[in-house]
Protein backbone atom coordinates (compact mmCIF):
# COMPACT_ATOMS: atom_id res chain seq x y z
CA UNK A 1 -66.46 110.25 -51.54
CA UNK A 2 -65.35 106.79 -50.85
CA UNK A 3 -66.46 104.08 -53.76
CA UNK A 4 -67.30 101.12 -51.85
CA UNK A 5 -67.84 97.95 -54.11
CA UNK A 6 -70.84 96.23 -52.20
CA UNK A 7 -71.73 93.39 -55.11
CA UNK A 8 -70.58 90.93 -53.19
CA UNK A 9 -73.31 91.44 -50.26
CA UNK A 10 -76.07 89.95 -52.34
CA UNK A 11 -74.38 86.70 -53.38
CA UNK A 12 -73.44 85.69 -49.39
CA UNK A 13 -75.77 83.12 -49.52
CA UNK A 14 -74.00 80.16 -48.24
CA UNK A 15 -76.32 77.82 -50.59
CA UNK A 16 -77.80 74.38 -49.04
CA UNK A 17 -75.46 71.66 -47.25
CA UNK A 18 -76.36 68.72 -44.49
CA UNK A 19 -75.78 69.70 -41.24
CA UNK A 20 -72.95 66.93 -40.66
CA UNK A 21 -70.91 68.00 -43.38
CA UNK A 22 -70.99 71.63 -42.01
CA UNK A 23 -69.96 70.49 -38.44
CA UNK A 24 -66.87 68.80 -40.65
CA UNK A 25 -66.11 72.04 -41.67
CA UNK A 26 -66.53 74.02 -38.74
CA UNK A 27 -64.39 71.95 -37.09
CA UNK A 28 -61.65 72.15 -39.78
CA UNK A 29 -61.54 75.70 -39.25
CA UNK A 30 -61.16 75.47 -35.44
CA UNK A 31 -58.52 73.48 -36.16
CA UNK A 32 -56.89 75.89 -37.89
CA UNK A 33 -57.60 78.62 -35.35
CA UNK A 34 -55.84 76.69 -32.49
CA UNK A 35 -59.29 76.58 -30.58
CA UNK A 36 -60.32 73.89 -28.34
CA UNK A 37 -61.48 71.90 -31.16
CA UNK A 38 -60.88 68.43 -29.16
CA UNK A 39 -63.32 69.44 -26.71
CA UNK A 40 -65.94 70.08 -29.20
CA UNK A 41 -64.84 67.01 -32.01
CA UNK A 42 -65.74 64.90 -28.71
CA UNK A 43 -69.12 66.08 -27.88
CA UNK A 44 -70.03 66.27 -31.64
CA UNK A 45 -69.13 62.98 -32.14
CA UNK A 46 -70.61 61.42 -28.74
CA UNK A 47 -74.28 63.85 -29.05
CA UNK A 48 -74.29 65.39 -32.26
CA UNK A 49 -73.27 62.31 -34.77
CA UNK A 50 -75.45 59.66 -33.87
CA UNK A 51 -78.50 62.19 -33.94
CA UNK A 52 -81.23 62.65 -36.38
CA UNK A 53 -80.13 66.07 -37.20
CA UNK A 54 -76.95 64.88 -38.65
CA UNK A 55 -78.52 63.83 -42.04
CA UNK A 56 -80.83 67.12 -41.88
CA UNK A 57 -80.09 69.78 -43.81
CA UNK A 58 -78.74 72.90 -42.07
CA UNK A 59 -81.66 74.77 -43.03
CA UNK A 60 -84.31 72.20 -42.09
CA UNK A 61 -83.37 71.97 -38.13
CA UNK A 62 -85.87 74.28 -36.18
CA UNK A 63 -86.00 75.04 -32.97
CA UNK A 64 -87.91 72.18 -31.73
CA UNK A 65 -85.21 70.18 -33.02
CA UNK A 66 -82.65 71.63 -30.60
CA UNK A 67 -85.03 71.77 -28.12
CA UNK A 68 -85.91 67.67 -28.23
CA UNK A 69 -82.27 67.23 -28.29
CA UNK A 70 -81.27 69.12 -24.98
CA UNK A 71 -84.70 66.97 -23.24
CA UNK A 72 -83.15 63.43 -24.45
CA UNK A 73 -79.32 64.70 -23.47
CA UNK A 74 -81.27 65.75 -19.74
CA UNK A 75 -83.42 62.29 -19.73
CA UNK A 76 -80.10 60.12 -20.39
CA UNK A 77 -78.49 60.90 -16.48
CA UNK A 78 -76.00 64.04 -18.37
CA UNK A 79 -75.34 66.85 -15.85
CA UNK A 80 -76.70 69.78 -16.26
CA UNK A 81 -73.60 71.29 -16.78
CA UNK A 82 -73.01 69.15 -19.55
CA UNK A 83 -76.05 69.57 -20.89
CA UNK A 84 -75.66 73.26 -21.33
CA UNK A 85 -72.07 73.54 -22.61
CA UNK A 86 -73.58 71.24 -25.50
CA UNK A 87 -76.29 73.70 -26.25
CA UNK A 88 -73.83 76.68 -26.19
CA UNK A 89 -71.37 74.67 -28.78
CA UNK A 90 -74.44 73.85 -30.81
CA UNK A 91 -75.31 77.85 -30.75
CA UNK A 92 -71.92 78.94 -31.74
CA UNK A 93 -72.21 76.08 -34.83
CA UNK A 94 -75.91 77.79 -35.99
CA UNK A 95 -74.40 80.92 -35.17
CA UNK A 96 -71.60 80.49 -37.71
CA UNK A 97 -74.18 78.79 -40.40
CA UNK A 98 -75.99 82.09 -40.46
CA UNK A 99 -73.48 84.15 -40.62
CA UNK A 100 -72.09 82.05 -44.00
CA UNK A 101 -75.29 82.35 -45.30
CA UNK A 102 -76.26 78.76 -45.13
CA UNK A 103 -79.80 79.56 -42.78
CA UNK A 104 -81.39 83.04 -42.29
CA UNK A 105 -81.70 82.70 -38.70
CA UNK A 106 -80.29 80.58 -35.96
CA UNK A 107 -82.82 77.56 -34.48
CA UNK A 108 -80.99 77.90 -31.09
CA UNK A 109 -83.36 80.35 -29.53
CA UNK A 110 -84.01 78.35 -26.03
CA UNK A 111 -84.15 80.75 -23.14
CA UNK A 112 -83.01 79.19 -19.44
CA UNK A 113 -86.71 77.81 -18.45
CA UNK A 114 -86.05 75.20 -21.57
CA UNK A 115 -82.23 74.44 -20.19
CA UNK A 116 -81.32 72.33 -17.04
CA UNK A 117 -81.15 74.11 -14.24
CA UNK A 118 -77.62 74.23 -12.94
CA UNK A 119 -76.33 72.14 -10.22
CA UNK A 120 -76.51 74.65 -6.77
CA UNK A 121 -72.84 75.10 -5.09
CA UNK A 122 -71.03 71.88 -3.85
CA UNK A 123 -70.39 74.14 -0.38
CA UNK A 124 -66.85 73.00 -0.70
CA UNK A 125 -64.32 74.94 0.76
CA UNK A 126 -62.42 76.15 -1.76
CA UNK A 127 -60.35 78.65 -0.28
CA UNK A 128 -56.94 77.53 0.97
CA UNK A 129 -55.57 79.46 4.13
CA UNK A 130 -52.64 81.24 4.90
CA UNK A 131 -51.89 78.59 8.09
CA UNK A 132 -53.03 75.68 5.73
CA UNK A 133 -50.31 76.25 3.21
CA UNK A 134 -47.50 76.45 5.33
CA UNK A 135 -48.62 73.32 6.82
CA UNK A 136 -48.64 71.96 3.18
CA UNK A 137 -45.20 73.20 2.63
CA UNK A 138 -43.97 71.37 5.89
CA UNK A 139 -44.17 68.22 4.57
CA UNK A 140 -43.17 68.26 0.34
CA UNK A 141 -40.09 68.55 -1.41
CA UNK A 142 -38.36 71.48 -2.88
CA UNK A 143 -39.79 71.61 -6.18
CA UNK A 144 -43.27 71.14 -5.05
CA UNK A 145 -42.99 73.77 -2.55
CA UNK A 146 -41.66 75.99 -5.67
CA UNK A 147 -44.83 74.55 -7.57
CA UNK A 148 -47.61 75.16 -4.64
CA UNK A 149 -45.95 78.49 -4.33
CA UNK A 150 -46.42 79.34 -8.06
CA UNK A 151 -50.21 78.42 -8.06
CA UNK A 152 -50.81 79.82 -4.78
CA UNK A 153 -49.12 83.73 -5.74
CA UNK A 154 -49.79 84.37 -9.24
CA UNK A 155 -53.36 82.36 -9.88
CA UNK A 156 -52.25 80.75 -12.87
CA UNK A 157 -53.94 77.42 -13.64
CA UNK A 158 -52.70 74.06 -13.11
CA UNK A 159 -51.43 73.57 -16.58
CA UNK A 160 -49.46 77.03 -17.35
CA UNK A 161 -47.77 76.37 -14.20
CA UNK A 162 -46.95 72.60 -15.35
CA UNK A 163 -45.43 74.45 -18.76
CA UNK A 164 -42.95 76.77 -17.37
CA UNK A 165 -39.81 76.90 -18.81
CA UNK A 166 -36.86 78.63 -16.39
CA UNK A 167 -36.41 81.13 -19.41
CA UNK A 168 -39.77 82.43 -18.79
CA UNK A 169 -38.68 83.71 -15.77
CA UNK A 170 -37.60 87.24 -15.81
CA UNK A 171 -35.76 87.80 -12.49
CA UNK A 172 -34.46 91.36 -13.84
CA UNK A 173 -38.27 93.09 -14.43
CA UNK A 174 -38.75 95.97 -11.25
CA UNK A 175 -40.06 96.04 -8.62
CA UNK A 176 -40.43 92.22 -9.17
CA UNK A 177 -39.44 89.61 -11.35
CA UNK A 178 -42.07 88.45 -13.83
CA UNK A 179 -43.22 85.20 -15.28
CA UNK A 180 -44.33 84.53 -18.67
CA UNK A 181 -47.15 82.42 -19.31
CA UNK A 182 -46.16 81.12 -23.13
CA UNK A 183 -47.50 77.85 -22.99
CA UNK A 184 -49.73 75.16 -21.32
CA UNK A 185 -49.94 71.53 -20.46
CA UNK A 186 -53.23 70.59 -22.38
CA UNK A 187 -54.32 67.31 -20.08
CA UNK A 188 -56.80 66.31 -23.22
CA UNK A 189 -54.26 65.96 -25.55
CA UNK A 190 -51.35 65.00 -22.59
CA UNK A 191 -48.84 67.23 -24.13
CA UNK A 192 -47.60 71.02 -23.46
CA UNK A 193 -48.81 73.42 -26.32
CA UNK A 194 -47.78 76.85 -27.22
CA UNK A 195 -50.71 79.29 -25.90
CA UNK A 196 -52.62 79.52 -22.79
CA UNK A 197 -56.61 78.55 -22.34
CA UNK A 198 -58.23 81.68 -23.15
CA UNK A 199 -54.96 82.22 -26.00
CA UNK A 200 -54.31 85.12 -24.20
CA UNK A 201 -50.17 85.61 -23.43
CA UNK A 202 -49.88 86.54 -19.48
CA UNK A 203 -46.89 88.04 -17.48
CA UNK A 204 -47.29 87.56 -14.12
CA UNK A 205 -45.79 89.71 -11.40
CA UNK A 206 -43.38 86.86 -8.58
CA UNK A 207 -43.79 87.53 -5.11
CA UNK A 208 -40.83 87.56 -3.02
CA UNK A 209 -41.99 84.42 -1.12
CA UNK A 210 -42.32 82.96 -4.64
CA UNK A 211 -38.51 83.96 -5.88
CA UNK A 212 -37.13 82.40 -2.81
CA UNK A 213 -38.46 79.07 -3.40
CA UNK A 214 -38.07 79.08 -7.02
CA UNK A 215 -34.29 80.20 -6.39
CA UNK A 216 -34.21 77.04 -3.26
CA UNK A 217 -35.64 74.69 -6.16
CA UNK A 218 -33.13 75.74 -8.50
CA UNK A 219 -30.07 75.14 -6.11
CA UNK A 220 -31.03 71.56 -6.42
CA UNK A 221 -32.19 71.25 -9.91
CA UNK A 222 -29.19 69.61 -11.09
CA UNK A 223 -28.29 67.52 -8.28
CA UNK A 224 -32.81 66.22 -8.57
CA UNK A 225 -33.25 65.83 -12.41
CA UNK A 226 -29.44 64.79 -13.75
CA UNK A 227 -28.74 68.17 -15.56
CA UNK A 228 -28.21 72.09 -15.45
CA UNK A 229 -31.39 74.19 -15.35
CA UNK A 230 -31.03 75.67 -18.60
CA UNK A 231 -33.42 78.29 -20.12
CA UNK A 232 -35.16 75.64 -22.26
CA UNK A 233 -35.13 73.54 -19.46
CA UNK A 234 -39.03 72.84 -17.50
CA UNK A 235 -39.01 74.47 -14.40
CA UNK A 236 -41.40 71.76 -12.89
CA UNK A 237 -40.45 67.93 -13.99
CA UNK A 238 -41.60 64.74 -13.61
CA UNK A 239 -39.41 62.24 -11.07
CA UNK A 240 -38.83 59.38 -13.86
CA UNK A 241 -38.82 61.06 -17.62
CA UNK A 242 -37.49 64.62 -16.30
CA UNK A 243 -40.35 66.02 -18.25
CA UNK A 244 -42.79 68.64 -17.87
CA UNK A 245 -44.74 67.37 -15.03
CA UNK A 246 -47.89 66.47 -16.11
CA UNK A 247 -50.90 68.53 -14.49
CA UNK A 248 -53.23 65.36 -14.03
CA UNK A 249 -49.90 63.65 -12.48
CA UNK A 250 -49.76 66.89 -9.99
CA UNK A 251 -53.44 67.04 -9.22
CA UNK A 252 -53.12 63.34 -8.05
CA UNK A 253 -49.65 64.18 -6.15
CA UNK A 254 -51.99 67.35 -4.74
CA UNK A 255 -53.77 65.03 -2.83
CA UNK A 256 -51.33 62.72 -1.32
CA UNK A 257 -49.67 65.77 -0.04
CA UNK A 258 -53.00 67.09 1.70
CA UNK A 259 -53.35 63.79 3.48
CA UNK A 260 -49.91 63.55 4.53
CA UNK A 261 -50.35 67.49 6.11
CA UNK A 262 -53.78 66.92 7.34
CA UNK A 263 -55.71 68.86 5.18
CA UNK A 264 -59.39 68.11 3.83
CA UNK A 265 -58.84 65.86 0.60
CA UNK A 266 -61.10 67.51 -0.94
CA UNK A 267 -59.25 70.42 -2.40
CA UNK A 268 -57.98 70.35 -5.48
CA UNK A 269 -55.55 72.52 -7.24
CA UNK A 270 -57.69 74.80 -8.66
CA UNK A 271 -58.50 76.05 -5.45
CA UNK A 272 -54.94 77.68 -5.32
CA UNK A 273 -56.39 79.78 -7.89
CA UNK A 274 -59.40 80.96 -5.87
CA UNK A 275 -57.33 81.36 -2.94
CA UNK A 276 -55.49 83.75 -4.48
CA UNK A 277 -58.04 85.82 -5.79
CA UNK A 278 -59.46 85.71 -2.44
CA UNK A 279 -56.29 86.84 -0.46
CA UNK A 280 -55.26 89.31 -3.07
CA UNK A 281 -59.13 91.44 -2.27
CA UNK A 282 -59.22 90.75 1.57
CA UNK A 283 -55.52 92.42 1.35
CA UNK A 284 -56.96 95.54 -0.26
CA UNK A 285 -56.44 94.85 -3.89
CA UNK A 286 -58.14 96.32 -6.85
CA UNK A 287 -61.34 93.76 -8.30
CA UNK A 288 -60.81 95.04 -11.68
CA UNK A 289 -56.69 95.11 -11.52
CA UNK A 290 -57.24 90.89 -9.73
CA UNK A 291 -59.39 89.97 -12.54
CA UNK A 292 -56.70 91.36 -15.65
CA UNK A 293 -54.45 89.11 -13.89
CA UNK A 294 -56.56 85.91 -13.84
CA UNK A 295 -58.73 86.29 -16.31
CA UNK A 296 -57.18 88.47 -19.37
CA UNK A 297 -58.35 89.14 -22.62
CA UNK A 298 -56.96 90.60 -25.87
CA UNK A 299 -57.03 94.19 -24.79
CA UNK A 300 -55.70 93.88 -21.37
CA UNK A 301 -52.19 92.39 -23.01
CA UNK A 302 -50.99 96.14 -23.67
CA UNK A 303 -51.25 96.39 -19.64
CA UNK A 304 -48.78 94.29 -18.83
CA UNK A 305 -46.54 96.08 -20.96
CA UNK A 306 -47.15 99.51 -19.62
CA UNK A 307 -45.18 101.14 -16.13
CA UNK A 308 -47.81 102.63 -14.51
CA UNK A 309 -50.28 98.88 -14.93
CA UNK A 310 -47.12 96.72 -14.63
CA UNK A 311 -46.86 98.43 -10.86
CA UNK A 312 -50.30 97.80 -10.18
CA UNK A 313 -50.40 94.12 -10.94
CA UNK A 314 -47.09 93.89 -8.60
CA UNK A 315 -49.32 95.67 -6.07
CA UNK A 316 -52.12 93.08 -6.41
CA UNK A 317 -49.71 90.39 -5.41
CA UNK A 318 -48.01 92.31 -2.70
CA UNK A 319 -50.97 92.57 -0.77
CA UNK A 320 -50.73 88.99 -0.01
CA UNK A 321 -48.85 89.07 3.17
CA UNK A 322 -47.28 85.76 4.14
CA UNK A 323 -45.86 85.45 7.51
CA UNK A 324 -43.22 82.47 8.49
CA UNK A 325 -41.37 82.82 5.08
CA UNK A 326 -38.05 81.61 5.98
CA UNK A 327 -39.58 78.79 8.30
CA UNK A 328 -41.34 78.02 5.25
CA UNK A 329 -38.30 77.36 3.08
């Protein structure tokens, strides 16, 4: 039989410390990790911080604690939404306490009659049509027609578009080329990071409509930005620094190029994403085969690796039939 030494089990206990200097911690370690730690050192410093529970001990904040603190964060004019993703970083922070042994159970027990209720849908349309986006093509440049093409067939977000590199495009993979998803621009910290949002590596199957205007942008790469397209070279730069283009710079570009084509102002785009979700299951593709795309985790990676997934993720984004291609470009 096994011998299993266990004598470390009964000294886990994490021992007292004030909640403030564990939140120091924690954070250090999500440093570390490569998590969105900005995100959270921001809300712990604007909600946490100046808070009576930051001189409490870990093991003296109770329920009613957390519970007074979501009320005052409601009361002060914070979304709802805001409200909530404050609660869930606080629950992942008690969470992590308990687990080290500093409290013996988490105080973050609210259910969703003690939360804000969330905001009902805007009614926005978010869903970009076929007719819409050639209309949007009519009227940008080259590149930007390579860039709206990008978001609009593979439903990668705003920022792993913004941190392609020309090497991560694979023009040789069958039956279609492939683009890998290595990096991001992070807006927050206004610089392109290795990794992806979720940290999740994608490869993304490129239409045909997509090659051709990624091949059209790269005819005038050189003769645009000053310099040959090489494989470390951004794909998508900016006009003045020849940079990777900045996804807060192309969100505001977004929408002078919707009023210039006569579209609602109101998209942003994001809405490329849900657009292709949305054409990719009206053109009979799998749900679950549309959401590995989009949304991956850790054990979908090993699908994108395989034949037999690789072929269905390049069916996904063949069902998206565009019409007027060559017009287009």
């Amino acid at each position: 039989m096994r011998q299993i030494d266990f004598g470390g089990v009964a000294q886990r206990s994490g021992g007292r410390i004030a909640f403030g200097d564990f939140c120091d911690q924690w954070l250090q370690r999500r440093r570390k990790s490569r998590k969105s730690w900005d995100t959270d050192e921001n809300r712990i410093n604007s909600y946490l911080k100046p808070s009576p529970l930051w001189a409490l001990d870990v093991s003296e904040v109770q329920p009613a604690h957390i519970a007074g603190m979501v009320e005052a964060l409601a009361a002060s004019g914070l979304s709802p939404a805001t409200v909530r993703r404050f609660y869930s970083l606080v629950s992942v922070i008690f969470k992590d306490a308990a687990v080290r042994g500093h409290i013996g159970q988490s105080p973050c027990i609210l259910g969703a009659e003690h939360l804000p209720k969330k905001a009902p849908p805007s009614g926005r349309q978010k869903i970009i049509s076929f007719s819409d986006f050639f209309r949007l093509l009519e009227v940008v440049t080259v590149q930007r027609k390579a860039i709206y093409s990008a978001l609009f067939l593979t439903g990668a977000r705003v920022g792993e578009v913004a941190g392609l590199n020309w090497a991560d495009w694979d023009k040789s993979r069958k039956p279609l080329g492939a683009l890998s998803v290595v990096r991001q621009f992070h807006t927050g910290r206004a610089r392109v990071e290795a990794g992806t949002k979720t940290g999740v590596l994608k490869v993304l199957p490129v239409h045909r409509f997509l090659a051709a205007a990624l091949s059209s942008w790269r005819l005038q790469y050189q003769k645009t930005t000053g310099f040959f397209p090489r494989g470390e070279s951004p794909i998508f730069v900016t006009a003045i620094k020849r940079q990777h283009w900045r996804a807060d710079s192309l969100r505001n570009q977004f929408k002078r190029d919707l009023k210039k084509a006569g579209l609602r102002v109101s998209h942003t785009p994001h809405d490329f994403r849900h657009s292709f979700i949305t054409h990719a299951l009206a053109g009979g593709a799998d749900s679950r085969t549309v959401r590995k795309i989009t949304h991956p985790n850790p054990r979908d990676i090993l699908d994108q690796y395989t034949h037999q997934s690789w072929g269905d993720f390049c069916a996904v984004v063949n069902s998206i039939k565009l019409k007027g291609q060559v017009k287009a470009l």
